[in-house]
Protein backbone atom coordinates (compact mmCIF):
# COMPACT_ATOMS: atom_id res chain seq x y z
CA UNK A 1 -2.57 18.53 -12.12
CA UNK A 2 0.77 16.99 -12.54
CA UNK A 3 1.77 17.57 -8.64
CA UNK A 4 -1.77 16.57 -7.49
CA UNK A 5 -1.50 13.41 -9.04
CA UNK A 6 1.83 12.89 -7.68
CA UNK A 7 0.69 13.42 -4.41
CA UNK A 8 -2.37 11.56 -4.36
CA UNK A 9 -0.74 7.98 -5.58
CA UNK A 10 1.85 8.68 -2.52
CA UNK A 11 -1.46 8.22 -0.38
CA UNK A 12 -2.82 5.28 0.84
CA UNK A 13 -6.92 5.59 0.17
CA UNK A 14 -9.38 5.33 3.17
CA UNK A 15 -12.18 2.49 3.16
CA UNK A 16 -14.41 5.57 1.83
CA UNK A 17 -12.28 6.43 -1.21
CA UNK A 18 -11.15 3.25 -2.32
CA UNK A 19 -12.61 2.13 -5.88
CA UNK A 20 -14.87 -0.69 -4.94
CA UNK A 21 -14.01 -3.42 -6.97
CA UNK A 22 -16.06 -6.47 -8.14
CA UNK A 23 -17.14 -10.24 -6.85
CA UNK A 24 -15.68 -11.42 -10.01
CA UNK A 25 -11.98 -13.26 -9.44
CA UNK A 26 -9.66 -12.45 -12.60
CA UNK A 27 -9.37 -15.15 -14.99
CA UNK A 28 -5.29 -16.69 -14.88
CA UNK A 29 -4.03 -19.83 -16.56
CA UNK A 30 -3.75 -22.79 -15.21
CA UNK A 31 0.11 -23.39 -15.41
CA UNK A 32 3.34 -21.30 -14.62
CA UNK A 33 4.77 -20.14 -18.34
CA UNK A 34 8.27 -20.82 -17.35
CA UNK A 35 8.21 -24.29 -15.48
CA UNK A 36 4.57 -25.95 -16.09
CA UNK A 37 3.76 -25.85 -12.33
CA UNK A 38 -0.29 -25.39 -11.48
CA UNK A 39 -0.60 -21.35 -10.88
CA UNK A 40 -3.63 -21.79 -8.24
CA UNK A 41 -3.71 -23.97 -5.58
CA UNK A 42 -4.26 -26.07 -3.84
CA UNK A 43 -0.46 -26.91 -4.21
CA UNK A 44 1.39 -29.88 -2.90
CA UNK A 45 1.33 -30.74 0.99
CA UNK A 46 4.80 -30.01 1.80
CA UNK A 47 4.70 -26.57 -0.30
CA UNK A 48 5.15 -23.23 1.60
CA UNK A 49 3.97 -19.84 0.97
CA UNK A 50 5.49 -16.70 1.24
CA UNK A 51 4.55 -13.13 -0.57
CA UNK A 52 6.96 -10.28 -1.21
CA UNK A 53 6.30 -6.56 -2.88
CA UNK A 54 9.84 -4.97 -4.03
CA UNK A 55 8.35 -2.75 -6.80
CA UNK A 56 7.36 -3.44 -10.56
CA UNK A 57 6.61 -7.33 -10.46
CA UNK A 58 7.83 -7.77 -13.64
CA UNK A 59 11.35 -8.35 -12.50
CA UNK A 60 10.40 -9.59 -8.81
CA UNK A 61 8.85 -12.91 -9.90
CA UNK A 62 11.54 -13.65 -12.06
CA UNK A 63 13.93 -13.20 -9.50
CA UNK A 64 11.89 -16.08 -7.03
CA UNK A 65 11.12 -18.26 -10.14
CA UNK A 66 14.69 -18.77 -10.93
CA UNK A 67 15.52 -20.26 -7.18
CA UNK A 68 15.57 -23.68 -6.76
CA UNK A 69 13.31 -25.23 -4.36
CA UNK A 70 10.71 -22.52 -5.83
CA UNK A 71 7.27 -24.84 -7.03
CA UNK A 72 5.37 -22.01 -8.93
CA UNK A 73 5.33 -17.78 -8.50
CA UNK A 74 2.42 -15.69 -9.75
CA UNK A 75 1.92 -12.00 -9.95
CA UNK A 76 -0.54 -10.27 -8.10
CA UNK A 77 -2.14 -7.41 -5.71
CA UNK A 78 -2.59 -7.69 -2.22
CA UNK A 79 -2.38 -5.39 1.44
CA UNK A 80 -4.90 -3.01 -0.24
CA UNK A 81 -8.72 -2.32 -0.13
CA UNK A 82 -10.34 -2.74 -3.23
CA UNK A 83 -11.49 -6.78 -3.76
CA UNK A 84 -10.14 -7.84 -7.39
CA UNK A 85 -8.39 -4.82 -8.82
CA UNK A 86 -7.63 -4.45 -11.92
CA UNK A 87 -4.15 -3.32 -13.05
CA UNK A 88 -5.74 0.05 -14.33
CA UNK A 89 -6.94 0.32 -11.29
CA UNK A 90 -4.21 -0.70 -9.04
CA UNK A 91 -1.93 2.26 -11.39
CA UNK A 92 -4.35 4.49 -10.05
CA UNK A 93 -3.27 4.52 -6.58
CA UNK A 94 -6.84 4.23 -5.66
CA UNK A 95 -7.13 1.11 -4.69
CA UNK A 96 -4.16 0.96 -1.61
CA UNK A 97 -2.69 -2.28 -3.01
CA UNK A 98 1.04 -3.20 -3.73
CA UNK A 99 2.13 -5.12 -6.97
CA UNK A 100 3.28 -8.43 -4.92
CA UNK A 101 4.37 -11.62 -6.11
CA UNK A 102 3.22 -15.26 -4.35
CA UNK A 103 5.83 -17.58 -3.97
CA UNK A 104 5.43 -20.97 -3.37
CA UNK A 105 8.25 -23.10 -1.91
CA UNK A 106 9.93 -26.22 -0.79
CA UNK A 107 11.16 -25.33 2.71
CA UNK A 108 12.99 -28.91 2.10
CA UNK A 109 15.68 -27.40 -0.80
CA UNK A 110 14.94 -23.56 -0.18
CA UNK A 111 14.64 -21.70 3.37
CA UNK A 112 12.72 -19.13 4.14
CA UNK A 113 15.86 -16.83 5.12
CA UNK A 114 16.83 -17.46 1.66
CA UNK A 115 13.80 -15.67 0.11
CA UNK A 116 14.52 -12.97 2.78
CA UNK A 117 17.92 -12.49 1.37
CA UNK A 118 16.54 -12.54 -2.01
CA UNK A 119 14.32 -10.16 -0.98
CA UNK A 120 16.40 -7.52 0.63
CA UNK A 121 19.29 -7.63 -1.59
CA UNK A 122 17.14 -7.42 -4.74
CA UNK A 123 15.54 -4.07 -4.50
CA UNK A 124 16.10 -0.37 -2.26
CA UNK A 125 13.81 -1.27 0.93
CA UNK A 126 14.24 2.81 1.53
CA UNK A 127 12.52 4.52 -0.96
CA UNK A 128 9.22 4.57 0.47
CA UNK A 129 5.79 4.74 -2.22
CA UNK A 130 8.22 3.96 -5.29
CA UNK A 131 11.36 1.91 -6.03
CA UNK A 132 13.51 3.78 -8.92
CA UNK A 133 11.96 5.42 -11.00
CA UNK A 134 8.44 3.48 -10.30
CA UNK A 135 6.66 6.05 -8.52
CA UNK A 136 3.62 5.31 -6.30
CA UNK A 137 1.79 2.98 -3.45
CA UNK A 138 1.86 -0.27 -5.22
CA UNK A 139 5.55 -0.01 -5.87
CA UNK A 140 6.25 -0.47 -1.66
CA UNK A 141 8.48 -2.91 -0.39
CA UNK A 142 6.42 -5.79 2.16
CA UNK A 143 6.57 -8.73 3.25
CA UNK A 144 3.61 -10.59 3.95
CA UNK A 145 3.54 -13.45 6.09
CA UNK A 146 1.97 -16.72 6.69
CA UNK A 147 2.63 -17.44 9.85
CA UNK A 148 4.35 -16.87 13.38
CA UNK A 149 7.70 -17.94 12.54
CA UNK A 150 7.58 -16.26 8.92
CA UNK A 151 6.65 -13.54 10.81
CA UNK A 152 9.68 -13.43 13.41
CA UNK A 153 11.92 -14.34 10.88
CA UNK A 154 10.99 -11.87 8.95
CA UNK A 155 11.28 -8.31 11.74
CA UNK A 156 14.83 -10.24 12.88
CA UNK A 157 16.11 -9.85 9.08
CA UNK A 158 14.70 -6.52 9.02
CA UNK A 159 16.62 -5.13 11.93
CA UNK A 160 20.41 -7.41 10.74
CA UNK A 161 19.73 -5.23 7.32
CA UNK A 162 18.93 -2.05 8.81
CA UNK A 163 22.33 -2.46 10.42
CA UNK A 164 24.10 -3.39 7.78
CA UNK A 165 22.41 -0.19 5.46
CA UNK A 166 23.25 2.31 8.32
CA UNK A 167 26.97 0.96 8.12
CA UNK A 168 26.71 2.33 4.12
CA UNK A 169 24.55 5.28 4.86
CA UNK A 170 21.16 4.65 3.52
CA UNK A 171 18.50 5.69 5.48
CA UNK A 172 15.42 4.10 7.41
CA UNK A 173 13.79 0.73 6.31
CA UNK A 174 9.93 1.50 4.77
CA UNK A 175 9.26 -2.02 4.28
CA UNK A 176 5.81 -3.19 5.69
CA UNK A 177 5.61 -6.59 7.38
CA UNK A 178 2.33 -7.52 7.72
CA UNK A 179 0.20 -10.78 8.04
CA UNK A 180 -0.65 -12.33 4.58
CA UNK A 181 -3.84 -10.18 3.39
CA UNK A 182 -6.12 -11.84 0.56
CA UNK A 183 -3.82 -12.74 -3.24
CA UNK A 184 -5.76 -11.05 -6.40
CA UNK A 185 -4.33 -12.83 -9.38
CA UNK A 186 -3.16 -10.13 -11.66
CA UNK A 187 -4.03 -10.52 -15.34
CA UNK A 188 -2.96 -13.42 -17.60
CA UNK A 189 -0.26 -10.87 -19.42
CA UNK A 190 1.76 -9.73 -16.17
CA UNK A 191 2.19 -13.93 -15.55
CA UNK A 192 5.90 -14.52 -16.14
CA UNK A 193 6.10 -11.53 -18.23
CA UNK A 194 9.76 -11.50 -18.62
CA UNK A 195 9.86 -14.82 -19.66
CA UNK A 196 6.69 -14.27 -22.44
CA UNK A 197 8.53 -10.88 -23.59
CA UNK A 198 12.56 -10.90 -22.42
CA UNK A 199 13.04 -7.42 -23.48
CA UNK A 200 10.29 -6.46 -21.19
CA UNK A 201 10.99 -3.55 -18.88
CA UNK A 202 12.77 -4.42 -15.18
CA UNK A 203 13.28 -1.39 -12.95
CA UNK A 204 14.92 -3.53 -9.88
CA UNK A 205 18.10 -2.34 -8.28
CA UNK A 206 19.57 -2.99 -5.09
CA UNK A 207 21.64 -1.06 -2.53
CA UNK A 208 24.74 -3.33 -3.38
CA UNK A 209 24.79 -3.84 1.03
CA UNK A 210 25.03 -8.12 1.25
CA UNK A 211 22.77 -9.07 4.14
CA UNK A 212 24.72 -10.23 7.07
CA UNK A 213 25.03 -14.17 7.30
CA UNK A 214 21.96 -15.45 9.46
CA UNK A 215 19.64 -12.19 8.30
CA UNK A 216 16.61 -14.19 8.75
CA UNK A 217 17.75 -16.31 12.04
């Protein structure tokens, strides 16, 4: 039982065995724990949007939400099938989504290739379904972008850190870049969690491999 549940939450689901989820959005509060910021949108005119999965999200929004130039962060599921998951669902790797976090930005104090460094030198963008000992689909590295440029910006830093990871012998880059598929909100408790509980568990590590200056040009 053991192996076959190992196995199946290595496996994305099909549109046919995906849990179907409900109409009903999750309820979130209305302001970031840490800094006060609105959690929902719609956010200021010159903010920017970006969304990143590097495993747990426990310790991935905390990284973002200590960068300056970063408006607000929130915790969610997204790139899956099932229309607001749950987190017991989600766990059950029946659902295809990744534990991502939205970050919101001001491209005026923070670029984008600065989340993209953030992004690859914060977690192991080799492992595949699971980062340390996290093991399953929604621990997946992605990026999910918002636009064209996000986009390009995004396969160019891809390929500079592959380079710069074969040069220290990992392997092959799993990451998914994909366009920006629908944000769930994941439940009030997972908001900021490391902030509301700082002894909470963080299972991010990174390769130690710097990206190369101009990653994300």
């Amino acid at each position: 039982m053991r192996l076959f549940d190992i196995r199946r939450k290595h496996a994305m689901p099909t549109a046919e065995t995906a849990l179907p989820g409900r109409e009903e959005t999750m309820l979130v509060p209305p302001h970031h724990f840490v800094n006060g910021n609105p959690l929902q949108g719609p956010f200021p005119s010159q903010m920017c949007q970006a969304m990143f999965g590097m495993g747990c999200f426990w310790g991935v929004e905390r990284k973002f939400w200590q960068l300056p130039g970063v408006f607000t962060t929130a915790a969610g599921y997204a790139a899956g099938l099932t229309p607001n998951p749950t987190y017991q669902e989600v766990c059950s790797g029946e659902t295809g989504h990744n534990e991502v976090v939205l970050v919101v930005y001001d491209p005026a104090v923070v670029g984008y290739d600065e989340l993209l460094t953030l992004f690859w030198e914060g977690h192991d963008p080799t492992q595949g379904m699971r980062q340390g000992n996290d093991l399953g689909t929604q621990y997946r590295s992605g990026i999910y972008t918002f636009d064209e440029d996000q986009q390009a910006l995004a396969e160019a830093s891809r390929a500079s850190y592959q380079r710069a990871l074969d040069r220290a012998g990992y392997g092959a880059i799993t990451t998914e870049i994909l366009p920006a598929p629908p944000f769930y909100y994941a439940e009030d408790y997972h908001q900021q969690y490391l902030a509301k509980n700082p002894g909470g568990y963080c299972g991010l590590g990174g390769t130690g491999v710097t990206c190369p200056e101009g990653t994300g040009a």
